[in-house]
PDB file of N, CA and C in Angstrom:
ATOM      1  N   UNK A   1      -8.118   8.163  31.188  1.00  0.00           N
ATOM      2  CA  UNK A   1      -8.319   8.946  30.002  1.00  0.00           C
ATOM      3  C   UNK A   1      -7.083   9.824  29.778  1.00  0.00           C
ATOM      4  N   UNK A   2      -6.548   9.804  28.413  1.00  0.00           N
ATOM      5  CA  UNK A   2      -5.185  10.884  28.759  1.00  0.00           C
ATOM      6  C   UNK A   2      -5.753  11.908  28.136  1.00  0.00           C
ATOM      7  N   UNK A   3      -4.841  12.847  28.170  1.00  0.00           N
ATOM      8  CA  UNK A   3      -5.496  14.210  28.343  1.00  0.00           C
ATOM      9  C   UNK A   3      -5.064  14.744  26.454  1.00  0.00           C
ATOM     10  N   UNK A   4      -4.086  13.732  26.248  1.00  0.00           N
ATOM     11  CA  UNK A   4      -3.365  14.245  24.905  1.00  0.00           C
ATOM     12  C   UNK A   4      -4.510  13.701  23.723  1.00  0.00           C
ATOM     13  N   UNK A   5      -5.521  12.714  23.774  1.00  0.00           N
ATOM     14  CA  UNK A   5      -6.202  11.848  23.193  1.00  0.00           C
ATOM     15  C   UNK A   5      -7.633  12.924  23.180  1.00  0.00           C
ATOM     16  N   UNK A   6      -7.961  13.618  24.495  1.00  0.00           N
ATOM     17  CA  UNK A   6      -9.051  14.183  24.511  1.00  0.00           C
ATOM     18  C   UNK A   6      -8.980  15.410  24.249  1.00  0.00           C
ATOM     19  N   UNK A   7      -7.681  16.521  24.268  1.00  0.00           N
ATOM     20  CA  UNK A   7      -7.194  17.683  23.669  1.00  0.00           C
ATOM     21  C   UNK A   7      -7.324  17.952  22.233  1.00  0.00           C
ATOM     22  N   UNK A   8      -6.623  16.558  21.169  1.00  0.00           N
ATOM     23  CA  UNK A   8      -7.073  16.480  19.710  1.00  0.00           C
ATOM     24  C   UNK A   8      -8.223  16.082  19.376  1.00  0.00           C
ATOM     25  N   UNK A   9      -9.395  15.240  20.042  1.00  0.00           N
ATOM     26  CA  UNK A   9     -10.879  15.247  19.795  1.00  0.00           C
ATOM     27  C   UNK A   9     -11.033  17.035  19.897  1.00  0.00           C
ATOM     28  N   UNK A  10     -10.926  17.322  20.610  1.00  0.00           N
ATOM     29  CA  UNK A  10     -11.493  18.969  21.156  1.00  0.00           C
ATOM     30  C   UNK A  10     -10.656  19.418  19.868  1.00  0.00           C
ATOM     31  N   UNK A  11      -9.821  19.325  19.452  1.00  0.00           N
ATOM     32  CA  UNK A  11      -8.885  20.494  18.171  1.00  0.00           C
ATOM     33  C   UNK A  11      -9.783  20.322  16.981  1.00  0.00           C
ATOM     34  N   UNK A  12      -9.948  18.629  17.050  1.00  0.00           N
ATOM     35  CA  UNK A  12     -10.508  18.173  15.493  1.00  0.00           C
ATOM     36  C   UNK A  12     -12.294  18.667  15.582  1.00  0.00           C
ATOM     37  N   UNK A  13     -12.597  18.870  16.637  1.00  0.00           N
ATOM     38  CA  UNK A  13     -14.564  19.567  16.952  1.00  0.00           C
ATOM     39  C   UNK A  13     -13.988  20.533  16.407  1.00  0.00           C
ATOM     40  N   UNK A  14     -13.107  21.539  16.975  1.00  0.00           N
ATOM     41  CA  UNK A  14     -13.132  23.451  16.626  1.00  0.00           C
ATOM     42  C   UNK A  14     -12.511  23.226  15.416  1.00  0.00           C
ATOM     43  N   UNK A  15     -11.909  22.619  14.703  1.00  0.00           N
ATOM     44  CA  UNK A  15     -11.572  22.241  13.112  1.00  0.00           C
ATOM     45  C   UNK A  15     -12.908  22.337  12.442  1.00  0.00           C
ATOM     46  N   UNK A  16     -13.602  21.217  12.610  1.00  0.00           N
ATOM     47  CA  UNK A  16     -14.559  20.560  11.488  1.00  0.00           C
ATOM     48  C   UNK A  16     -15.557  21.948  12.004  1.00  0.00           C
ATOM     49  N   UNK A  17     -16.032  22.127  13.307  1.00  0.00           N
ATOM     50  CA  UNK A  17     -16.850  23.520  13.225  1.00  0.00           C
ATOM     51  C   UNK A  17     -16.556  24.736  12.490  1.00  0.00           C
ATOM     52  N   UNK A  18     -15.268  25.548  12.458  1.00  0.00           N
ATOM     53  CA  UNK A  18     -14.685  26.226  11.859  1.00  0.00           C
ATOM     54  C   UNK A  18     -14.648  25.623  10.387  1.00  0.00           C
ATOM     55  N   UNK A  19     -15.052  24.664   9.490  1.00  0.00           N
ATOM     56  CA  UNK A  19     -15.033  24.439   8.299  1.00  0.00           C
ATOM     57  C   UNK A  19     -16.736  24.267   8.073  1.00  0.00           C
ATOM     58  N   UNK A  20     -17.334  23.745   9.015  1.00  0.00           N
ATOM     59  CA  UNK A  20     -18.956  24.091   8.200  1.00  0.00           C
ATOM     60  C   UNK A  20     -19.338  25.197   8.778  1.00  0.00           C
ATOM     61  N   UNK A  21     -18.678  26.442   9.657  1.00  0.00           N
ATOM     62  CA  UNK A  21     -19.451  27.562   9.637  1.00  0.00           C
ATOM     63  C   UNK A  21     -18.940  28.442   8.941  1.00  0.00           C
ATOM     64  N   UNK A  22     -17.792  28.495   8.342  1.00  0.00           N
ATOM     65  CA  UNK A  22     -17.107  29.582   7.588  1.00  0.00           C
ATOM     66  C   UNK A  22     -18.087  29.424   5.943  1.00  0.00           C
ATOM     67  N   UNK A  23     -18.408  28.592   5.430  1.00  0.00           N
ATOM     68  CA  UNK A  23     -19.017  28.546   4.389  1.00  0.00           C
ATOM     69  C   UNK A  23     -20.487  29.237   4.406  1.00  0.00           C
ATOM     70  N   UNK A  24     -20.818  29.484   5.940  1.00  0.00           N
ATOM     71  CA  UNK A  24     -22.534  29.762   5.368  1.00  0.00           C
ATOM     72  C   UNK A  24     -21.879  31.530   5.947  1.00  0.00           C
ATOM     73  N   UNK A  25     -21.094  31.714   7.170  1.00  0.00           N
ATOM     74  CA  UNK A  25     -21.278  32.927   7.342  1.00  0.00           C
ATOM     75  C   UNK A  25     -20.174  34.283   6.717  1.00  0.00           C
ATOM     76  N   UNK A  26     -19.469  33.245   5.940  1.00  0.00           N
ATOM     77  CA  UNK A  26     -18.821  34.387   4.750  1.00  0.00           C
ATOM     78  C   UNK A  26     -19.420  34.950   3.981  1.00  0.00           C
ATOM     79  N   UNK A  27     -19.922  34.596   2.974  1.00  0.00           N
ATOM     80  CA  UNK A  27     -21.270  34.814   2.162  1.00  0.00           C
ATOM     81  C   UNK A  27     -22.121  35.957   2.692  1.00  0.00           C
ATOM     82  N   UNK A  28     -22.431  35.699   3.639  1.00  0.00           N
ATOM     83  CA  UNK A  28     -23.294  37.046   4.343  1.00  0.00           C
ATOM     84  C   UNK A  28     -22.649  37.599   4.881  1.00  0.00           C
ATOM     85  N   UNK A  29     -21.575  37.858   5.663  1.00  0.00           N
ATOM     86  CA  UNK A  29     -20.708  38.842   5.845  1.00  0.00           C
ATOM     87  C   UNK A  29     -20.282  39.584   4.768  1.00  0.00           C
ATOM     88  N   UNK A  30     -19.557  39.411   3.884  1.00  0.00           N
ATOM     89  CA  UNK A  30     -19.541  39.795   2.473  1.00  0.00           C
ATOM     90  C   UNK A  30     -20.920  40.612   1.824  1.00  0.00           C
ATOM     91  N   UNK A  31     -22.091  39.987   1.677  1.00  0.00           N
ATOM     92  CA  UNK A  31     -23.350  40.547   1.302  1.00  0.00           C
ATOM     93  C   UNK A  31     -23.582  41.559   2.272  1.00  0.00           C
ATOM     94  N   UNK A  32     -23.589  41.478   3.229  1.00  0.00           N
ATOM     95  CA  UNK A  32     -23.220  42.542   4.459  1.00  0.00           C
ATOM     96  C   UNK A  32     -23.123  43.888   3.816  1.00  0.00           C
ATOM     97  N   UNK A  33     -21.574  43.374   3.996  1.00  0.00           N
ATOM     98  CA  UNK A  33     -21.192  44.715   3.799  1.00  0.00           C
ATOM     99  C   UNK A  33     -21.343  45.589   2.431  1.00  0.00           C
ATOM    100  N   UNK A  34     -21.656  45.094   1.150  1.00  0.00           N
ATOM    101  CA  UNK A  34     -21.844  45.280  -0.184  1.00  0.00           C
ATOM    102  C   UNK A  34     -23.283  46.088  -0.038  1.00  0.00           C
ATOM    103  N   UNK A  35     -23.739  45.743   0.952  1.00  0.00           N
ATOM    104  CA  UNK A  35     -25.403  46.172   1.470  1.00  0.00           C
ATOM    105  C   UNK A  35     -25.374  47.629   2.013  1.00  0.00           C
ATOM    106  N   UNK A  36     -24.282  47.429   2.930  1.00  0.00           N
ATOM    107  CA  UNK A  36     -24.442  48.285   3.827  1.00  0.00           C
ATOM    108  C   UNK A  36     -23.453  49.520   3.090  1.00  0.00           C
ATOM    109  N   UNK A  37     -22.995  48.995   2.240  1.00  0.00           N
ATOM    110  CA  UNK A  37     -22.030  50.428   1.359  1.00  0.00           C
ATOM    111  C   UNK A  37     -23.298  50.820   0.178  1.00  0.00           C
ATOM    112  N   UNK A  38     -23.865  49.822  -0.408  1.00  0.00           N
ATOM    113  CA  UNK A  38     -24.695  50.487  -0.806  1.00  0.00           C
ATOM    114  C   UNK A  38     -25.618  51.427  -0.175  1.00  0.00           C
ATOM    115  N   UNK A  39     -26.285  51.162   1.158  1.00  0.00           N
ATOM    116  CA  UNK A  39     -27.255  51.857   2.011  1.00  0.00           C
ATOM    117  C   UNK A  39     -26.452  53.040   2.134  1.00  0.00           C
ATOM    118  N   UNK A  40     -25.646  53.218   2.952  1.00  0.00           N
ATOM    119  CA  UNK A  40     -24.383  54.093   2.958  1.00  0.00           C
ATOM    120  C   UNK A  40     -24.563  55.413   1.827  1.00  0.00           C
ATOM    121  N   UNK A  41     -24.152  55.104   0.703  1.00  0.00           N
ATOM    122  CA  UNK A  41     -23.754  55.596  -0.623  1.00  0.00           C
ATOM    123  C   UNK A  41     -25.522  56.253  -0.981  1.00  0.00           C
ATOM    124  N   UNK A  42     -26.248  55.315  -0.596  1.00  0.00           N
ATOM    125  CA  UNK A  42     -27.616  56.168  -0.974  1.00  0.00           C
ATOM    126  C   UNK A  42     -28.503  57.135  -0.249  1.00  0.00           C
ATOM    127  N   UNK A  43     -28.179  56.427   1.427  1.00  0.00           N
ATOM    128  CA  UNK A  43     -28.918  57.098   2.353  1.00  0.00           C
ATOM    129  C   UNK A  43     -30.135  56.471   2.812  1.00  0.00           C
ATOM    130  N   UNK A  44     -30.122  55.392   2.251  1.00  0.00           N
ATOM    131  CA  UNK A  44     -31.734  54.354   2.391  1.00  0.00           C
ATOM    132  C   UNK A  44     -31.443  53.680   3.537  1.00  0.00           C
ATOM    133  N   UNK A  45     -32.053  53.885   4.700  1.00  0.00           N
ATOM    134  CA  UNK A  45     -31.821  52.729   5.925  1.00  0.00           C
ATOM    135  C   UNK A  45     -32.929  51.794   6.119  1.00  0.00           C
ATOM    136  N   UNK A  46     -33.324  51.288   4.978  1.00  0.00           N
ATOM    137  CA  UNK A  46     -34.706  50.402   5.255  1.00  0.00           C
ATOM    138  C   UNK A  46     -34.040  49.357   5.991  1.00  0.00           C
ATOM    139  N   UNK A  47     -34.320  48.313   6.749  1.00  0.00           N
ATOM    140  CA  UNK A  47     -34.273  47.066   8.147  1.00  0.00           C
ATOM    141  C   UNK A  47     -33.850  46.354   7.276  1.00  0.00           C
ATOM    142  N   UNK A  48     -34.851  45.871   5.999  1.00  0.00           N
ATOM    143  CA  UNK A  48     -35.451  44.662   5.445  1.00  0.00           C
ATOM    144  C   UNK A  48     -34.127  44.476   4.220  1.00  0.00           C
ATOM    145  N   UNK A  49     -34.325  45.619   3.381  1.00  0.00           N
ATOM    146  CA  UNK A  49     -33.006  45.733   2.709  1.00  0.00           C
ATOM    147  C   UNK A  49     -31.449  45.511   2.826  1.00  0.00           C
ATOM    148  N   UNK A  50     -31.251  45.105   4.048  1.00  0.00           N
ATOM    149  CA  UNK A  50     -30.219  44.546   4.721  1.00  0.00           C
ATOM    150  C   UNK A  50     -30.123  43.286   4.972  1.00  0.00           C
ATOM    151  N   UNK A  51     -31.354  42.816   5.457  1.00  0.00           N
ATOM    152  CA  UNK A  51     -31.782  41.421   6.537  1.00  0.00           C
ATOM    153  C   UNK A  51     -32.397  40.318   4.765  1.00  0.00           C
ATOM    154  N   UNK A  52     -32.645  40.812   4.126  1.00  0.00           N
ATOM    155  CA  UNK A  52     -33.542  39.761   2.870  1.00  0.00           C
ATOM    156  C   UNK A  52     -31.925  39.612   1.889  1.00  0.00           C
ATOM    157  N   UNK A  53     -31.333  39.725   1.595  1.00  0.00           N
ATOM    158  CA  UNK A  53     -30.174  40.031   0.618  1.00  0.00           C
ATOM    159  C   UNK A  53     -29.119  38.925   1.459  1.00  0.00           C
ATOM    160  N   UNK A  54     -28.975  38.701   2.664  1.00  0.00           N
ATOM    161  CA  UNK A  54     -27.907  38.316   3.710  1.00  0.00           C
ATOM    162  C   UNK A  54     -29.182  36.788   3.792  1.00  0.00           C
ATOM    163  N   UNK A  55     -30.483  36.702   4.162  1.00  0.00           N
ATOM    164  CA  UNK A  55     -30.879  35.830   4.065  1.00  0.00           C
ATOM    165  C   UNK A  55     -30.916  34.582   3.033  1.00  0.00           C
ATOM    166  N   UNK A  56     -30.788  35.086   1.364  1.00  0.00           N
ATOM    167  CA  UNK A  56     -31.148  34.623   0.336  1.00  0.00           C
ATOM    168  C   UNK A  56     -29.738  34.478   0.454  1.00  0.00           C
ATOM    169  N   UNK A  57     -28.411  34.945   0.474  1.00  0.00           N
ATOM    170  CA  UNK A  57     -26.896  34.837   0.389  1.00  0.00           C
ATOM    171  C   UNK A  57     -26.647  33.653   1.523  1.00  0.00           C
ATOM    172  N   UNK A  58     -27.300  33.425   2.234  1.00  0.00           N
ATOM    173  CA  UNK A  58     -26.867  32.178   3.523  1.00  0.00           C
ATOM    174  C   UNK A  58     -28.277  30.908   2.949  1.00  0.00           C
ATOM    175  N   UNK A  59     -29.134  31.142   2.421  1.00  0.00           N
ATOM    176  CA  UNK A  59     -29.533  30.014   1.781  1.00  0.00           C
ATOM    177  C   UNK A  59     -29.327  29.508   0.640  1.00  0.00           C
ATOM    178  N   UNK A  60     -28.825  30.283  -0.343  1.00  0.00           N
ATOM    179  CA  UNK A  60     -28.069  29.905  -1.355  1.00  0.00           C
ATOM    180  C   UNK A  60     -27.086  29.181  -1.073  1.00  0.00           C
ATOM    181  N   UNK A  61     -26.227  29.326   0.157  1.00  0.00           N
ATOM    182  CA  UNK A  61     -24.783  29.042  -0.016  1.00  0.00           C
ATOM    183  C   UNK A  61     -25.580  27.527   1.125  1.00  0.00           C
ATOM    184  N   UNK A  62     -26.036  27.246   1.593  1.00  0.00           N
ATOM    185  CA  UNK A  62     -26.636  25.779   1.963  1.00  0.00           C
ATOM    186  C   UNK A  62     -27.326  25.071   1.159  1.00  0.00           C
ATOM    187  N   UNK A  63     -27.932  25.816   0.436  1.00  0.00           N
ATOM    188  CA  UNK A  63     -28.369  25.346  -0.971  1.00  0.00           C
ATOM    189  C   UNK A  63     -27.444  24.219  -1.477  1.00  0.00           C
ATOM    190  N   UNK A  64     -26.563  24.482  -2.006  1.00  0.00           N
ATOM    191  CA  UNK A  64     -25.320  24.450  -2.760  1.00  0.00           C
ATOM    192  C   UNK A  64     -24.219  23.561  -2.142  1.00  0.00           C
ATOM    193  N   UNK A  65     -23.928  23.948  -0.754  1.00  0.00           N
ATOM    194  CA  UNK A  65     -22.688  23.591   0.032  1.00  0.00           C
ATOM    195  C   UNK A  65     -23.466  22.753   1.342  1.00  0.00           C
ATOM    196  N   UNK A  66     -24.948  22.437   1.269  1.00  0.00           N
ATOM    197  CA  UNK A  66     -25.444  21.723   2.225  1.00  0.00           C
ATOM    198  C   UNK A  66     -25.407  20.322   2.460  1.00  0.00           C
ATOM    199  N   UNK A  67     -24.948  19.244   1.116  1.00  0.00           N
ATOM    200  CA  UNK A  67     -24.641  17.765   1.284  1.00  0.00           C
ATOM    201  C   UNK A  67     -23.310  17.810   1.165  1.00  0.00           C
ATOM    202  N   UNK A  68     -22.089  18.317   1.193  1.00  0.00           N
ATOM    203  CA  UNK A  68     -21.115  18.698   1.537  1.00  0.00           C
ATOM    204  C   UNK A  68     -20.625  18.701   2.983  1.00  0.00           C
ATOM    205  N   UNK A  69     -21.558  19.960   3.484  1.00  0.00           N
ATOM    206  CA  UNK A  69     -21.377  20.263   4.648  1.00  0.00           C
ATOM    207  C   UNK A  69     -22.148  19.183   5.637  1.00  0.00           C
ATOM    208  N   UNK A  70     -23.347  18.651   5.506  1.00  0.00           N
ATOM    209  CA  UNK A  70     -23.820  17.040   6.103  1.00  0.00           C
ATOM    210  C   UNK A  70     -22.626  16.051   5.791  1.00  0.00           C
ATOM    211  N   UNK A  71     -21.821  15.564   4.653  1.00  0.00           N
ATOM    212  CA  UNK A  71     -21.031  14.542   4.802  1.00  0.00           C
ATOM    213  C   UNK A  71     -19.952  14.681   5.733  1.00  0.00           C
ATOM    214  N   UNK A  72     -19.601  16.136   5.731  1.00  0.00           N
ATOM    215  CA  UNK A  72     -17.845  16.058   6.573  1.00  0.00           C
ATOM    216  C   UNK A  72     -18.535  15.796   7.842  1.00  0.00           C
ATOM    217  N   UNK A  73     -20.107  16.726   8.464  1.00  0.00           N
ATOM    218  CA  UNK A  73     -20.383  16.778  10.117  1.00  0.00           C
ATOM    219  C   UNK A  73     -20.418  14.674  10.126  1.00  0.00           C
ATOM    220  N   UNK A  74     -21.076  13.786   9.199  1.00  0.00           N
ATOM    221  CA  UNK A  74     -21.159  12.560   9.315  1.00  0.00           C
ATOM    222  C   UNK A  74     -20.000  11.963   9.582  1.00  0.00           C
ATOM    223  N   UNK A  75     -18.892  12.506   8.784  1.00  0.00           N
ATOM    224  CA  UNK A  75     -17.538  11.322   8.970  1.00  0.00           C
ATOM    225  C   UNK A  75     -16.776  11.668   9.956  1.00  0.00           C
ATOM    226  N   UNK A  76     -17.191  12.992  10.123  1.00  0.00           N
ATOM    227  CA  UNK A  76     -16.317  13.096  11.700  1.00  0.00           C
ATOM    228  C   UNK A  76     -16.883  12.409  12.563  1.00  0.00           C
ATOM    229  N   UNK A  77     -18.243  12.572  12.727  1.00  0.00           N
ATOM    230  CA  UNK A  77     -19.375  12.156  13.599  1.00  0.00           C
ATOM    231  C   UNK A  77     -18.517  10.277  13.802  1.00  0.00           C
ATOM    232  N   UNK A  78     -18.633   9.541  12.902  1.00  0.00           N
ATOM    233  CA  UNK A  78     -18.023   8.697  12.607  1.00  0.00           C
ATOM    234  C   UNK A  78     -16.494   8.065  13.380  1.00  0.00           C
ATOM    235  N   UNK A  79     -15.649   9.052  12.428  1.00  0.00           N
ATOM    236  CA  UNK A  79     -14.453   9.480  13.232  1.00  0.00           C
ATOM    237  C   UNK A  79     -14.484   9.173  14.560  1.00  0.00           C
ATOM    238  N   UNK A  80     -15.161   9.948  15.425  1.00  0.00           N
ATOM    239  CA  UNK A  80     -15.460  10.587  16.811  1.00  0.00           C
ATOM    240  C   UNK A  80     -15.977   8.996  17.929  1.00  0.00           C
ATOM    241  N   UNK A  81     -16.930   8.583  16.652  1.00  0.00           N
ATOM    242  CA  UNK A  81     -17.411   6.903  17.567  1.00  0.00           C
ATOM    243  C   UNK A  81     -16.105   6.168  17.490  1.00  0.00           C
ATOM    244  N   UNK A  82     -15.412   5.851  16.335  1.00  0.00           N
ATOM    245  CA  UNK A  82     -14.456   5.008  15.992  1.00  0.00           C
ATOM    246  C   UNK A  82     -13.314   5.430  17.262  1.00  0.00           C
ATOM    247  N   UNK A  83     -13.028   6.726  17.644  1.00  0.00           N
ATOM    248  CA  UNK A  83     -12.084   7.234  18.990  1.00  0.00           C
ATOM    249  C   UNK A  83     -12.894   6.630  20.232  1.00  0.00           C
ATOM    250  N   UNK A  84     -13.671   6.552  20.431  1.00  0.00           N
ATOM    251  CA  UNK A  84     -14.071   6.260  21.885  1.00  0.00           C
ATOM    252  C   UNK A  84     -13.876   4.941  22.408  1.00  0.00           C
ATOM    253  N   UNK A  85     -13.544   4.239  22.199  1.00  0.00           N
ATOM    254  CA  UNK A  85     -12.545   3.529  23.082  1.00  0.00           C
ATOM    255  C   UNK A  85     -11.247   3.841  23.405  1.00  0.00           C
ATOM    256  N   UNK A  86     -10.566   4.437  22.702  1.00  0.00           N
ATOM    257  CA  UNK A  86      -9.136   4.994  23.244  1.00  0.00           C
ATOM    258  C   UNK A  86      -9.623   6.138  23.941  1.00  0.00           C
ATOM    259  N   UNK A  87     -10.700   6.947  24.332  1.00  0.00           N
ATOM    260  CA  UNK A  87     -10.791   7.900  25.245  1.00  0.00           C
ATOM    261  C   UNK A  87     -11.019   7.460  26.248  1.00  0.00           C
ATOM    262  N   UNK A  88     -11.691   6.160  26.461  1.00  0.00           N
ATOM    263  CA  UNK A  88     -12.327   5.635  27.837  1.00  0.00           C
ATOM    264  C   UNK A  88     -11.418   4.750  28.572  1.00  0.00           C
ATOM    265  N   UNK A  89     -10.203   4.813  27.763  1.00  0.00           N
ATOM    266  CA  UNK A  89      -8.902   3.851  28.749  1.00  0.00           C
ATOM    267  C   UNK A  89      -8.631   4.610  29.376  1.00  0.00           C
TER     268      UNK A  89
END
């Protein structure tokens, strides 16, 4: 197995991961903080008012960006079978 063949499988996983998780947890990071300056600015520390706003902002954005984000995890997935014979020499 060379090590240069199984180093870029491992680059191209933390690639394609880093591209379907940045889409759901920007969105709520962002809503986050828009939340939490509002709470801030008013003085309201309700739990829920934080946690429902960040929920509906990360299902929206799978909503939307969820057969997207299933095709790239598939063709890598793909990708990944099509490499395994050059990993197992």
């Amino acid at each position: 197995m060379d090590t240069v063949l199984v180093m870029d499988a491992l680059r191209a996983t933390m690639w394609v991961l880093a591209q379907l998780v940045a889409p759901v947890i920007l969105p709520a990071l962002v809503t986050g903080f828009v939340v939490g300056m509002l709470q801030a600015a008013t003085g309201i520390s309700e739990s829920t008012l934080s946690f429902v706003p960040k929920l509906v902002a990360t299902l929206g954005t799978l909503l939307f960006l969820g057969s997207m984000m299933l095709r790239a995890l598939a063709d890598f997935t793909l990708e990944l079978y099509d490499r395994i014979p050059a990993l197992l020499r």
